[in-house]
Structures are given as structure tokens and as C-alpha cells.
Protein backbone atom coordinates (compact mmCIF):
# COMPACT_ATOMS: atom_id res chain seq x y z
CA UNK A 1 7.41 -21.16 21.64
CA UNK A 2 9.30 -18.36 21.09
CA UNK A 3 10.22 -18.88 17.43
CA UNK A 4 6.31 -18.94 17.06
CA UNK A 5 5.64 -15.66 18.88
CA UNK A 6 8.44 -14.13 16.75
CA UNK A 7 6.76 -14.83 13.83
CA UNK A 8 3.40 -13.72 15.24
CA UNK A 9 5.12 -10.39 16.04
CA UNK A 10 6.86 -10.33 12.62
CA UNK A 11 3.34 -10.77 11.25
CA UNK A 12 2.34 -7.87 12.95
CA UNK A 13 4.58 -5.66 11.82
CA UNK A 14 4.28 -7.27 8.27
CA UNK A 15 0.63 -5.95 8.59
CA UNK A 16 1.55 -2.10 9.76
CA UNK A 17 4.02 -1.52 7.22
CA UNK A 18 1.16 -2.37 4.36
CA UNK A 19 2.77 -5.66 3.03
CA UNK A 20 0.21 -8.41 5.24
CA UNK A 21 1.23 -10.66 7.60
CA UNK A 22 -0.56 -13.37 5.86
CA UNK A 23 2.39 -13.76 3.57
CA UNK A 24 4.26 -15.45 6.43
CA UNK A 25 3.52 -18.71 8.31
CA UNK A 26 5.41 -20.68 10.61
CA UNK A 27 4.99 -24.72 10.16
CA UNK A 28 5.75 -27.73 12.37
CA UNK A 29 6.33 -30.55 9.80
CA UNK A 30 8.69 -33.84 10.93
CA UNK A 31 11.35 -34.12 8.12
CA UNK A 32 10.06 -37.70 7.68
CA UNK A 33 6.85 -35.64 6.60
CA UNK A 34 7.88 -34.71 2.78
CA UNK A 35 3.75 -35.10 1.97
CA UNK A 36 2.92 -32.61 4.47
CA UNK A 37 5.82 -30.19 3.77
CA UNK A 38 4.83 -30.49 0.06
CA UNK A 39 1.05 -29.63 0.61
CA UNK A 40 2.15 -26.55 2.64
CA UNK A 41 4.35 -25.25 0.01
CA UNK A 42 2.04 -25.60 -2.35
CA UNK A 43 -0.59 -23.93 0.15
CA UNK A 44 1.76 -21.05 0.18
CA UNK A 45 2.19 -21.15 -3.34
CA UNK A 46 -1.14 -20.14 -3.80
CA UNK A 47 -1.53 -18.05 -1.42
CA UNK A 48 1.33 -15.58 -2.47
CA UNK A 49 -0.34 -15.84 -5.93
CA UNK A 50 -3.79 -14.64 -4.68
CA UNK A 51 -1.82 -12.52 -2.57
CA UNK A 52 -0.39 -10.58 -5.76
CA UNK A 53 3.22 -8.88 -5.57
CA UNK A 54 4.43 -7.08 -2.79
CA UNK A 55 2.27 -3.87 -2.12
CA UNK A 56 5.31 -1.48 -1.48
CA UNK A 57 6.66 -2.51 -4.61
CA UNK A 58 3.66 -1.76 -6.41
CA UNK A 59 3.88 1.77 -4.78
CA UNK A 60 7.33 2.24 -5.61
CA UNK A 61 7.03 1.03 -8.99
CA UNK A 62 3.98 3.68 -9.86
CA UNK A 63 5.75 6.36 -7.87
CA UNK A 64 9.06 6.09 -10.00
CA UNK A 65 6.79 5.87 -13.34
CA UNK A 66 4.91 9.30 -12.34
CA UNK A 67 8.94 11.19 -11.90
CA UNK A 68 10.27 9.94 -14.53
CA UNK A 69 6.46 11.36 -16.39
CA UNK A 70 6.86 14.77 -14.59
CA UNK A 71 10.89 15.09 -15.20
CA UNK A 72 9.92 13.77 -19.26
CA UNK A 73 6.89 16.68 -19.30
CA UNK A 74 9.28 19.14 -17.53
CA UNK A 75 12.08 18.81 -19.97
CA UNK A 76 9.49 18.94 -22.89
CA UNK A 77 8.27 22.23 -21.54
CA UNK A 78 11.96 23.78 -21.12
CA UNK A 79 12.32 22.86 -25.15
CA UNK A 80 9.75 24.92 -26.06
């Protein structure tokens, strides 16, 4: 019980920091189960595909390309 209400807190703060909670779940699968634990992963497969990459990331990643656009236009304009 607690492991699960860990994760439904980690979800929660998954969702508040802007990447989702839905790209964590919490499973009870047997290891005798390999069908199940297959079908999940593959559930989560797709998921994290429909899901896209990490929003932060994204941020980051178009943050860094508009500095290094300001510091290139900057250093043309010192040129000139």
C-alpha cells in the first residue's frame, strides 16, 4: 500500500512540474505472469510514444536554440 501511494504522490508531482503523471504506473504482475508483464510493457510502450518526449526537454531544447540565435545575431551586429 504504501509503494502504491508513493507512486500516486510521485504522479502528482510528475503532473505540477509539467512532465504528466501518466508517464508512470505502478503494476502488480506474478513473475510466473511473463504474458501479462509483456502486454503492460508494451501498453507503456505506446503510451510514452503518444506521450511524445519529455516536455521540459522540449523547453530546454528551444530555449538553448533561441541563446545560442541571440548570442549568433549579437556577435553579427558587433562585426559590423
Amino acid at each position: 500500500m504504501r509503494a502504491k501511494e508513493r507512486v500516486e504522490h510521485a504522479k502528482e508531482l510528475l503532473d505540477e512540474v509539467g512532465i504528466g503523471g501518466e508517464r508512470l504506473e505502478m503494476y502488480h504482475i506474478g513473475a510466473s505472469d511473463a504474458p501479462l508483464w509483456a502486454e503492460r510493457v508494451e501498453e507503456m510502450t505506446e503510451r510514452v510514444r503518444r506521450l511524445g518526449p519529455n516536455p521540459l526537454r522540449v523547453i530546454r531544447a528551444q530555449r538553448a536554440r533561441k541563446i545560442e540565435e541571440d548570442v549568433s545575431r549579437s556577435g553579427n551586429s558587433q562585426e559590423s
